[in-house]
C-alpha atoms as a PDB file:
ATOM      1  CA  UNK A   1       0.000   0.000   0.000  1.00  0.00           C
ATOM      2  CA  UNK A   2       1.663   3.404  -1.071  1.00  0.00           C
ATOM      3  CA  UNK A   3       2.075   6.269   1.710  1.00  0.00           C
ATOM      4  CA  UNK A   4      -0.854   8.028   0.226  1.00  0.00           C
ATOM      5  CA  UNK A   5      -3.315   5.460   0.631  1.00  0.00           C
ATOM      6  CA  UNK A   6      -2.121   4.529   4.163  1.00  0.00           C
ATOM      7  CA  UNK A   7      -2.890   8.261   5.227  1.00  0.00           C
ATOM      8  CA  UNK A   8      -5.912   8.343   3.516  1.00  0.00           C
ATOM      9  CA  UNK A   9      -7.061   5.154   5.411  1.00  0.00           C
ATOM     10  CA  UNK A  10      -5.759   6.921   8.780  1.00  0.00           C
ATOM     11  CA  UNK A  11      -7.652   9.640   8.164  1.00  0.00           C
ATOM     12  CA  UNK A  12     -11.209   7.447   7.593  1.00  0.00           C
ATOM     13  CA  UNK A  13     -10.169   5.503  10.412  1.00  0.00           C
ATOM     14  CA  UNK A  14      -9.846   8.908  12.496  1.00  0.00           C
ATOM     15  CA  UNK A  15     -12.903   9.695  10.867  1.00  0.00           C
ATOM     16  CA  UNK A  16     -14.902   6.914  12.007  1.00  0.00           C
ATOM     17  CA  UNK A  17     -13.604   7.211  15.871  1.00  0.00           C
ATOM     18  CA  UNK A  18     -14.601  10.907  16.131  1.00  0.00           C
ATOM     19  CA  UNK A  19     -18.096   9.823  14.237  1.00  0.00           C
ATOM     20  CA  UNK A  20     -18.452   7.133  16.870  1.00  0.00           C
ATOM     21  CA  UNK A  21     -17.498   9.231  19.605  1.00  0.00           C
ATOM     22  CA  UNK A  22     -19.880  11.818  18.320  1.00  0.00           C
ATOM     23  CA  UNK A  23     -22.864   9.195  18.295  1.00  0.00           C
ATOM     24  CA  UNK A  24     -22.009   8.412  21.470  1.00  0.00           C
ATOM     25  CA  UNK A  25     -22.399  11.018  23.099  1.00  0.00           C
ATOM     26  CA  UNK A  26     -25.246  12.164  21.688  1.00  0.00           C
ATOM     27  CA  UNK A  27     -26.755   8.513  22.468  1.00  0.00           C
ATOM     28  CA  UNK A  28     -29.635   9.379  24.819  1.00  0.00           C
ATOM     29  CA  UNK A  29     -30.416  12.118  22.248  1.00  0.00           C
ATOM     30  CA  UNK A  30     -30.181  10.429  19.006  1.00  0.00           C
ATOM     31  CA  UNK A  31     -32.503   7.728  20.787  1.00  0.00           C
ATOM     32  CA  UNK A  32     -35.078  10.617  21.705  1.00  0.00           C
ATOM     33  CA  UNK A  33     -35.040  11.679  17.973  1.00  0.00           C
ATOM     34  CA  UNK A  34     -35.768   7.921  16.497  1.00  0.00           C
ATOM     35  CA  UNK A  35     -38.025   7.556  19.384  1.00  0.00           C
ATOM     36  CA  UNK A  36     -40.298  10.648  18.439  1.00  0.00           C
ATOM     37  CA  UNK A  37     -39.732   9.596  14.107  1.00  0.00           C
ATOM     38  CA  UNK A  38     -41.016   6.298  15.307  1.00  0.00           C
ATOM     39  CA  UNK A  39     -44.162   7.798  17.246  1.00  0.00           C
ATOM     40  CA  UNK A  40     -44.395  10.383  14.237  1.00  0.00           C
ATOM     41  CA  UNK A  41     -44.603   6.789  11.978  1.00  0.00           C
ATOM     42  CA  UNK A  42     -47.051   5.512  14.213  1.00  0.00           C
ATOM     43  CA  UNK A  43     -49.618   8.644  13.946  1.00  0.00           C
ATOM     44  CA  UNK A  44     -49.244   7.956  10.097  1.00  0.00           C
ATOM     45  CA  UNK A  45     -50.451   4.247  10.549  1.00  0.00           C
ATOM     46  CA  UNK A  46     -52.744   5.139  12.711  1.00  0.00           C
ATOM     47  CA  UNK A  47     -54.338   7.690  10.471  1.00  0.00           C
ATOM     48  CA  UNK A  48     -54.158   4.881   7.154  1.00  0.00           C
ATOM     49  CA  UNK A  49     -55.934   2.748   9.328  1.00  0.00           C
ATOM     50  CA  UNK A  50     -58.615   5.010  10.338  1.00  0.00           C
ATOM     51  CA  UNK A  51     -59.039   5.778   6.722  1.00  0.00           C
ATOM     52  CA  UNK A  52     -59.227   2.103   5.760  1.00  0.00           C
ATOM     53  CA  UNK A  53     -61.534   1.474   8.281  1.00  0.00           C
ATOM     54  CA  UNK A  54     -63.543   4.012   7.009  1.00  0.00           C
ATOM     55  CA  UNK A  55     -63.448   2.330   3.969  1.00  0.00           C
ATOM     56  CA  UNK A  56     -64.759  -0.840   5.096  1.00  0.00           C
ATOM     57  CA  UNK A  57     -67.487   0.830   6.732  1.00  0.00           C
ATOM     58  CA  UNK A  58     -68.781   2.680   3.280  1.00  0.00           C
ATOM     59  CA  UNK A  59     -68.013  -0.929   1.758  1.00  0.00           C
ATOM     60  CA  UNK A  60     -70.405  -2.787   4.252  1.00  0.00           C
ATOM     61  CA  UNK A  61     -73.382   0.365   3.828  1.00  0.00           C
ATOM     62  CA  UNK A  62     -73.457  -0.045   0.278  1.00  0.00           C
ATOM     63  CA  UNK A  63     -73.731  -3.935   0.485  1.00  0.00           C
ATOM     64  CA  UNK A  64     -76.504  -3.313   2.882  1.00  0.00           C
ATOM     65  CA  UNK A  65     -78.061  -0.823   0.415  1.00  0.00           C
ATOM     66  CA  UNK A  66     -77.238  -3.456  -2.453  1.00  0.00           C
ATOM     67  CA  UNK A  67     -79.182  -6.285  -0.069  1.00  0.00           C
ATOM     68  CA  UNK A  68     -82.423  -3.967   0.015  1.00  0.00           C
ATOM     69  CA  UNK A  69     -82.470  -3.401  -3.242  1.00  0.00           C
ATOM     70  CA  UNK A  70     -81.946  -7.040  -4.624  1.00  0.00           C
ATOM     71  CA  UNK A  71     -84.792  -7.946  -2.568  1.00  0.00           C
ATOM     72  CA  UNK A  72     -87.114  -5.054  -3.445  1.00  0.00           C
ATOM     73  CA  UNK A  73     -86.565  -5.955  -7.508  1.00  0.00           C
ATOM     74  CA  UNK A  74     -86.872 -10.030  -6.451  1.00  0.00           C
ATOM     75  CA  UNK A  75     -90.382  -9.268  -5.406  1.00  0.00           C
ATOM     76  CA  UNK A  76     -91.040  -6.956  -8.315  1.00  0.00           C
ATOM     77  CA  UNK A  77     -90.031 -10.164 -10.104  1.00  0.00           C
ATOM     78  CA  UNK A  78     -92.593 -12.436  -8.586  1.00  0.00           C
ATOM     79  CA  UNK A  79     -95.473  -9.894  -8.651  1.00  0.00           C
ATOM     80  CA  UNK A  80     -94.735  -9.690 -12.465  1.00  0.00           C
ATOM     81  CA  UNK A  81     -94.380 -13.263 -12.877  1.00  0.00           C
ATOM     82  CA  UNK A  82     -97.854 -13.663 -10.721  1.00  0.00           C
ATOM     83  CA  UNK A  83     -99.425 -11.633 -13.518  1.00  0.00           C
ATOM     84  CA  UNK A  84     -97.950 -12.893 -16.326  1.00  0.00           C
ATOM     85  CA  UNK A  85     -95.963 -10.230 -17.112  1.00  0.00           C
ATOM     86  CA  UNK A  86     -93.045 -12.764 -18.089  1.00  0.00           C
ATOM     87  CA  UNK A  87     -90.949  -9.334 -19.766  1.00  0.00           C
ATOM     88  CA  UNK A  88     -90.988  -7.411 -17.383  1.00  0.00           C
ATOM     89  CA  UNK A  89     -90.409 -10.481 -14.641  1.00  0.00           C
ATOM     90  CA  UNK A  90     -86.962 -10.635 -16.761  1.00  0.00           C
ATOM     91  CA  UNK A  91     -86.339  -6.975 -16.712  1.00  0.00           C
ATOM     92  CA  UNK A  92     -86.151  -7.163 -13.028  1.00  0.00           C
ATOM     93  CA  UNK A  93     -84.614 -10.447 -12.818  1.00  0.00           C
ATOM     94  CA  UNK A  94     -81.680  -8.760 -15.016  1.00  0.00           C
ATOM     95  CA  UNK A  95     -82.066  -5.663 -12.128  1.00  0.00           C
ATOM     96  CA  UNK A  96     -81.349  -8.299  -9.252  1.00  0.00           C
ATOM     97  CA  UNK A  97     -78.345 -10.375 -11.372  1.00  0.00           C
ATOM     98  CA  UNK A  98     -76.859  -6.795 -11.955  1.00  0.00           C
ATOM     99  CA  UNK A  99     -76.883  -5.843  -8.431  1.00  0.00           C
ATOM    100  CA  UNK A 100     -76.524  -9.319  -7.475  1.00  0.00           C
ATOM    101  CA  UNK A 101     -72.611  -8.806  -8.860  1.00  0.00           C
ATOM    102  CA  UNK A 102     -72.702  -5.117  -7.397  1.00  0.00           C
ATOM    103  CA  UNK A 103     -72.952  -6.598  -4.099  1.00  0.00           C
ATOM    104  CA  UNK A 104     -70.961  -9.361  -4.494  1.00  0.00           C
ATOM    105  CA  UNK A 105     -68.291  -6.570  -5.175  1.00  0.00           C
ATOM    106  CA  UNK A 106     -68.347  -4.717  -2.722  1.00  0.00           C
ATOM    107  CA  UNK A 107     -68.496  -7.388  -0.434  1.00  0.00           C
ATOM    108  CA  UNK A 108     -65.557  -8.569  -1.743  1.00  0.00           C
ATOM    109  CA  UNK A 109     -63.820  -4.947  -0.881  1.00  0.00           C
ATOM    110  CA  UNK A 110     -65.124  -4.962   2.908  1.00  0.00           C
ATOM    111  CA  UNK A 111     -63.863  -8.092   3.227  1.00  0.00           C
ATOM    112  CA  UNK A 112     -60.229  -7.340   2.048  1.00  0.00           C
ATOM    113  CA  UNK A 113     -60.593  -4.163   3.833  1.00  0.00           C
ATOM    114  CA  UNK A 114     -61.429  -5.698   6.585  1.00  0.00           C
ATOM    115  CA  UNK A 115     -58.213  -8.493   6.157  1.00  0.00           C
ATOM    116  CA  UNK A 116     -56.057  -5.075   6.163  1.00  0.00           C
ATOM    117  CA  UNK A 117     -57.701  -3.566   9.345  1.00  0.00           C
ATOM    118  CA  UNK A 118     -56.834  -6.909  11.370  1.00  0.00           C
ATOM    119  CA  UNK A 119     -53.526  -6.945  10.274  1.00  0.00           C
ATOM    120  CA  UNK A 120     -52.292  -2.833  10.614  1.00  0.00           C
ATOM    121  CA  UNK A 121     -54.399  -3.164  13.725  1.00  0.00           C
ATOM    122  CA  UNK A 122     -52.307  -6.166  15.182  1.00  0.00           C
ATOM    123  CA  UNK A 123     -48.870  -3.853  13.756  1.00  0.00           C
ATOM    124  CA  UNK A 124     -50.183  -0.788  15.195  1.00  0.00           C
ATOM    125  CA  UNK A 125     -50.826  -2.053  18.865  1.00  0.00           C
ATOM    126  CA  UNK A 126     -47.211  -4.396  18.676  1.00  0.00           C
ATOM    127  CA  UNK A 127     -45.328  -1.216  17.270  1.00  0.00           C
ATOM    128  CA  UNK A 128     -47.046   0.834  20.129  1.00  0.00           C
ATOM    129  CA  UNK A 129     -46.522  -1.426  22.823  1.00  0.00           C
ATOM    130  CA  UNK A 130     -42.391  -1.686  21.156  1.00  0.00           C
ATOM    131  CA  UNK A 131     -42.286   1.708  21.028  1.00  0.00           C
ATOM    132  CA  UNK A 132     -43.727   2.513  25.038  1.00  0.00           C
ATOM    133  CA  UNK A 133     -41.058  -0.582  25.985  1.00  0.00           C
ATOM    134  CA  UNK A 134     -38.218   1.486  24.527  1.00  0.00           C
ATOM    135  CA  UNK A 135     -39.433   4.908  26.097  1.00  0.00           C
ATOM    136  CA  UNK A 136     -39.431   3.535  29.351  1.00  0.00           C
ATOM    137  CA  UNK A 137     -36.076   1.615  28.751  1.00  0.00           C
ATOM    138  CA  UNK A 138     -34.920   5.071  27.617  1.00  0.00           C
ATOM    139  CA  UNK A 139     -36.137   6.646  30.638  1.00  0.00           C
ATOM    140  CA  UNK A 140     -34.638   4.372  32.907  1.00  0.00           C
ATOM    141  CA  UNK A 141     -31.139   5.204  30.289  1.00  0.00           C
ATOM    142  CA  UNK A 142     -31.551   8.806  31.541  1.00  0.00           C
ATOM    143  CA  UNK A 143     -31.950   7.976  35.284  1.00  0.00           C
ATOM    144  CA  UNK A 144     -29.025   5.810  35.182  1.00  0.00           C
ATOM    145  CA  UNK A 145     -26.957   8.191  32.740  1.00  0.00           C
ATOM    146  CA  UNK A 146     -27.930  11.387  35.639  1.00  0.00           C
ATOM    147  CA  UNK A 147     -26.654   8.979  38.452  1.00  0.00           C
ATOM    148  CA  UNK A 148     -23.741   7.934  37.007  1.00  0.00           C
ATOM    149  CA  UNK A 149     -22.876  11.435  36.211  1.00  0.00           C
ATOM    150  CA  UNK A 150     -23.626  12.518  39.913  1.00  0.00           C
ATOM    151  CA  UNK A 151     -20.814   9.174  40.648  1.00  0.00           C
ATOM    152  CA  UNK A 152     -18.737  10.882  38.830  1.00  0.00           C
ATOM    153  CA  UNK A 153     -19.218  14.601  39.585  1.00  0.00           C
ATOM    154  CA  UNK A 154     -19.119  13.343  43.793  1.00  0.00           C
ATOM    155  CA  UNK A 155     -15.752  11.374  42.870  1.00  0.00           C
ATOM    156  CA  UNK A 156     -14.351  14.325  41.479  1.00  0.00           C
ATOM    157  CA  UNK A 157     -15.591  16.542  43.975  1.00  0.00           C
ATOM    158  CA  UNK A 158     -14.319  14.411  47.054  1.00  0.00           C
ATOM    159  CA  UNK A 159     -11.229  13.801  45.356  1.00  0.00           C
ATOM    160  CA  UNK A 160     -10.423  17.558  45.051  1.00  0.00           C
ATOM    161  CA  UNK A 161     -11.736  17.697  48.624  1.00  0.00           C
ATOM    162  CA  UNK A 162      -9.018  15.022  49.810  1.00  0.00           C
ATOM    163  CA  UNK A 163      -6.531  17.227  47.616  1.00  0.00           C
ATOM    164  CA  UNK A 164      -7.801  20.523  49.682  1.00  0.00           C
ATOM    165  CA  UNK A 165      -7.879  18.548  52.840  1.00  0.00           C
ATOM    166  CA  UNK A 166      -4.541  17.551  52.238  1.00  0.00           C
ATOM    167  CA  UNK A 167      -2.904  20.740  51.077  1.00  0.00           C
ATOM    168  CA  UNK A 168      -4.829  22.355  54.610  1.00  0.00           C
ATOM    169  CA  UNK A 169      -3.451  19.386  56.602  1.00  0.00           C
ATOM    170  CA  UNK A 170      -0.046  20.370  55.711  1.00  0.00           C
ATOM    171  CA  UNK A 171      -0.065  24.113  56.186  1.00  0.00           C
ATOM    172  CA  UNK A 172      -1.573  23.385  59.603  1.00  0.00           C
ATOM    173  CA  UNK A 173       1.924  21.164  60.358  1.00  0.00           C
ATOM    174  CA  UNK A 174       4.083  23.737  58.967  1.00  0.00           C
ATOM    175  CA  UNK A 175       2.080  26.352  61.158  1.00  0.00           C
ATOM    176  CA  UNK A 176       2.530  24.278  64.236  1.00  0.00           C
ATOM    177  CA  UNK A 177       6.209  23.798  63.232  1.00  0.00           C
ATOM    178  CA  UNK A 178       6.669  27.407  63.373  1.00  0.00           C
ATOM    179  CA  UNK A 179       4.822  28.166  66.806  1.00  0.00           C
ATOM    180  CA  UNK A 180       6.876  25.776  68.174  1.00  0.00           C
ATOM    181  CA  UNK A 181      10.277  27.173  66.700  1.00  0.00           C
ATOM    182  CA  UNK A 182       9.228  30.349  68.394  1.00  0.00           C
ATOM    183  CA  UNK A 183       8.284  28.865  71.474  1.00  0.00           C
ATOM    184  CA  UNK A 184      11.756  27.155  71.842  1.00  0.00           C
ATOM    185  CA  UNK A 185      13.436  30.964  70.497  1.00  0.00           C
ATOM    186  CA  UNK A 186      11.310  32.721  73.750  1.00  0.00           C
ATOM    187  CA  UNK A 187      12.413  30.239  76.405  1.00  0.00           C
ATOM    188  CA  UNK A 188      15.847  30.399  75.140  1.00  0.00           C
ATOM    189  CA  UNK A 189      15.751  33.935  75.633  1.00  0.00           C
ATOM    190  CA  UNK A 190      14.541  34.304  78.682  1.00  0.00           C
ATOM    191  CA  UNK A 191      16.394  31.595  80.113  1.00  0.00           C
ATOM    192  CA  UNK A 192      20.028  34.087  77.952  1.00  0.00           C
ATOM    193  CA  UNK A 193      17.870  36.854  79.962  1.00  0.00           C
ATOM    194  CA  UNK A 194      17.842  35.542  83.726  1.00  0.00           C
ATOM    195  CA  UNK A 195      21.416  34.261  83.523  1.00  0.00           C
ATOM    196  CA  UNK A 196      22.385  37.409  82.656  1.00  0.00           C
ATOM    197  CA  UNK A 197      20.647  38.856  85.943  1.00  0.00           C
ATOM    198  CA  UNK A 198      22.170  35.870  88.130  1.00  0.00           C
ATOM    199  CA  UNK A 199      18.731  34.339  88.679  1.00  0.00           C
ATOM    200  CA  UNK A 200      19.528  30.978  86.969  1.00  0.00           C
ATOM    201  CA  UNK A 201      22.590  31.045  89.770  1.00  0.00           C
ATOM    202  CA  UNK A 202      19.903  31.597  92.709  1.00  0.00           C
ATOM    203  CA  UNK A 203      17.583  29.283  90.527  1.00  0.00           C
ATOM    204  CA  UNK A 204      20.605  26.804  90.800  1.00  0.00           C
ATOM    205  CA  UNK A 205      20.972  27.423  94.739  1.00  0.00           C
ATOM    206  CA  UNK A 206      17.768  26.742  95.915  1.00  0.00           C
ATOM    207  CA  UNK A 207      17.383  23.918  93.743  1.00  0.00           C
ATOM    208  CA  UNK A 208      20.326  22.426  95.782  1.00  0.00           C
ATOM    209  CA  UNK A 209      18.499  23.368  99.379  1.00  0.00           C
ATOM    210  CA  UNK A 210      20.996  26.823  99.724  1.00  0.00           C
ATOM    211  CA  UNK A 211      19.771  30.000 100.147  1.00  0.00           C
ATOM    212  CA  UNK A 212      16.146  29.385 100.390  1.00  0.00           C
ATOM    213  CA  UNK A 213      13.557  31.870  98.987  1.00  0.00           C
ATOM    214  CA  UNK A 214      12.203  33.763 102.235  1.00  0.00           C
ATOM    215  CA  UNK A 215       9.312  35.348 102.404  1.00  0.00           C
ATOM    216  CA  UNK A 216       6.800  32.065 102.612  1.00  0.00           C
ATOM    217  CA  UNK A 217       3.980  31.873 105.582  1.00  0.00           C
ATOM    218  CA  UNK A 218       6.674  29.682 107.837  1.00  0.00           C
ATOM    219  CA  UNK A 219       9.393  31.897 107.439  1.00  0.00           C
ATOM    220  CA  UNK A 220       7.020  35.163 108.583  1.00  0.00           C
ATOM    221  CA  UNK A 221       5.333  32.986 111.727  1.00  0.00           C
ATOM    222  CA  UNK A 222       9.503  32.337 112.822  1.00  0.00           C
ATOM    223  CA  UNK A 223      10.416  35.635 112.878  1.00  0.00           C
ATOM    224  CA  UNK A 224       7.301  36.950 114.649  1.00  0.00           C
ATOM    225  CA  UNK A 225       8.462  33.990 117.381  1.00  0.00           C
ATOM    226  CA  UNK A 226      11.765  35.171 117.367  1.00  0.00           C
ATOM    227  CA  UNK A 227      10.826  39.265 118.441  1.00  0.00           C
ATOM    228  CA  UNK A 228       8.068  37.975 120.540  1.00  0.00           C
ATOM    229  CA  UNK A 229      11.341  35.954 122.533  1.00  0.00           C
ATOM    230  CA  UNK A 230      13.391  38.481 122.096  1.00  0.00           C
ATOM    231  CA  UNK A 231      10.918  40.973 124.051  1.00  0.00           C
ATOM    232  CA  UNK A 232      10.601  38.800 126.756  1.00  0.00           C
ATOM    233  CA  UNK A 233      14.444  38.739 127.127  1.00  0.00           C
ATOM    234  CA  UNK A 234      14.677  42.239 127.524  1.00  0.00           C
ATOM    235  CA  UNK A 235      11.549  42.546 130.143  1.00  0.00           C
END
C-alpha cells in the first residue's frame, strides 16, 4: 500500500472514531429523535388505518343498500311473474343479477378491507406497545446516565476535597512547626535573659536546698516567734 493510501485510510479511520465518539455522546439524544420519528410513523399508521376502516365501513353500507335493493326488484319479479308479465319479470330479474354482482363486489372490498384492518391493527398495537417498551427503557437510560454522572461529579468533587484537605493538613503542620520554633526561640531567651541577671545562679541554689527563697507563711510565723522571745528577754 503506497504512503498516500495509508494516510488516507488513517484519516477514515480517524474519521470513524470521532463519528463514533460523536454518536455516542449524543446517544440518549439520538434515541429521543428515532423515538419521536417512530411515534411520528405511528400517527401515520394510525391515520391509514382510520381511513381504511372508514373504507370498510362505506363498503359494508353499500352492500346493505345493495341487499335492500336485490330484494325489493326479487319481489317486483314475482309480482310480475304472478301476472304474467313474463318481460318485465326478466327486466327485473336482469335488475337483481346486476346488483346481485354489485354486491358481491363490494363485499368482496369490505372483506379485504377488513383483512387489512386486522392486520395494521395487530402492527399498530405491537409497534405501540415496542415503542412505550423502549421509552421507558430510555427513561430508565436517563436515570441511570444522571446517576452515574452525579458518581462521577461526587468522585471528582471528594477527590479535590481530599486534595484541599490535604494541602490544609499540611499548612496546619508547617504552622505548628513554626509556633513551636518560636516557642523554643522565647524560652531560650529568657532563660540568655535571667542568667544574665544571676537568677539561673539563685535558681541553681535553691534547687540544691541553699539560700532558700524567704518570704513564705513559715518563714514570717519564725520571725514573729523570734521578736516575741526576744521581748521577753529584755523585760
Amino acid at each position: 500500500m503506497s504512503l498516500w493510501k495509508k494516510m488516507v485510510t488513517a484519516l477514515r479511520g480517524g474519521a470513524s472514531e470521532v463519528g463514533e465518539a460523536i454518536v455516542d455522546a449524543q446517544a440518549l439524544r439520538i434515541l429521543d429523535q428515532e423515538i419521536r420519528d417512530a411515534d411520528a410513523s405511528m400517527l401515520a399508521a394510525r391515520n391509514q388505518l382510520i381511513q381504511i376502516k372508514a373504507k370498510r365501513k362505506l363498503s359494508l353500507q353499500r352492500v346493505e343498500e345493495h341487499d335492500k335493493n336485490i330484494a325489493n326488484w326479487e319481489q317486483k319479479a314475482l309480482a310480475a311473474m304472478n301476472k304474467g308479465e313474463e318481460a318485465l319479470a326478466l327486466e327485473c330479474a336482469e335488475k337483481v343479477a346486476e346488483l346481485t354482482a354489485l354486491r358481491d363486489q363490494e363485499k368482496l372490498a369490505a372483506d379485504q378491507f377488513g383483512v387489512h384492518v386486522a392486520k395494521l391493527t395487530a402492527q399498530v398495537i405491537k409497534a405501540e406497545s415496542q415503542i412505550k417498551g423502549l421509552r421507558q427503557q430510555t427513561d430508565m437510560a436517563k436515570a441511570r446516565d444522571s446517576v452515574q454522572k452525579a458518581q462521577i461529579n461526587a468522585a471528582a468533587a471528594t477527590g479535590g476535597a481530599n486534595g484541599r484537605l490535604e494541602t490544609a493538613v499540611g499548612s496546619l503542620a508547617r504552622i505548628k512547626q513554626r509556633q513551636d520554633e518560636q516557642d523554643a526561640r522565647l524560652e531560650a531567651a529568657d532563660e540568655l535573659t535571667e542568667a544574665a541577671n544571676g537568677g539561673d545562679l539563685e535558681r541553681r541554689l535553691q534547687d540544691a536546698g541553699i539560700g532558700a527563697k524567704s518570704g513564705g507563711a513559715a518563714d514570717v510565723l519564725a520571725r514573729l516567734k523570734a521578736q516575741n522571745q526576744s521581748g521577753n528577754a529584755g523585760q
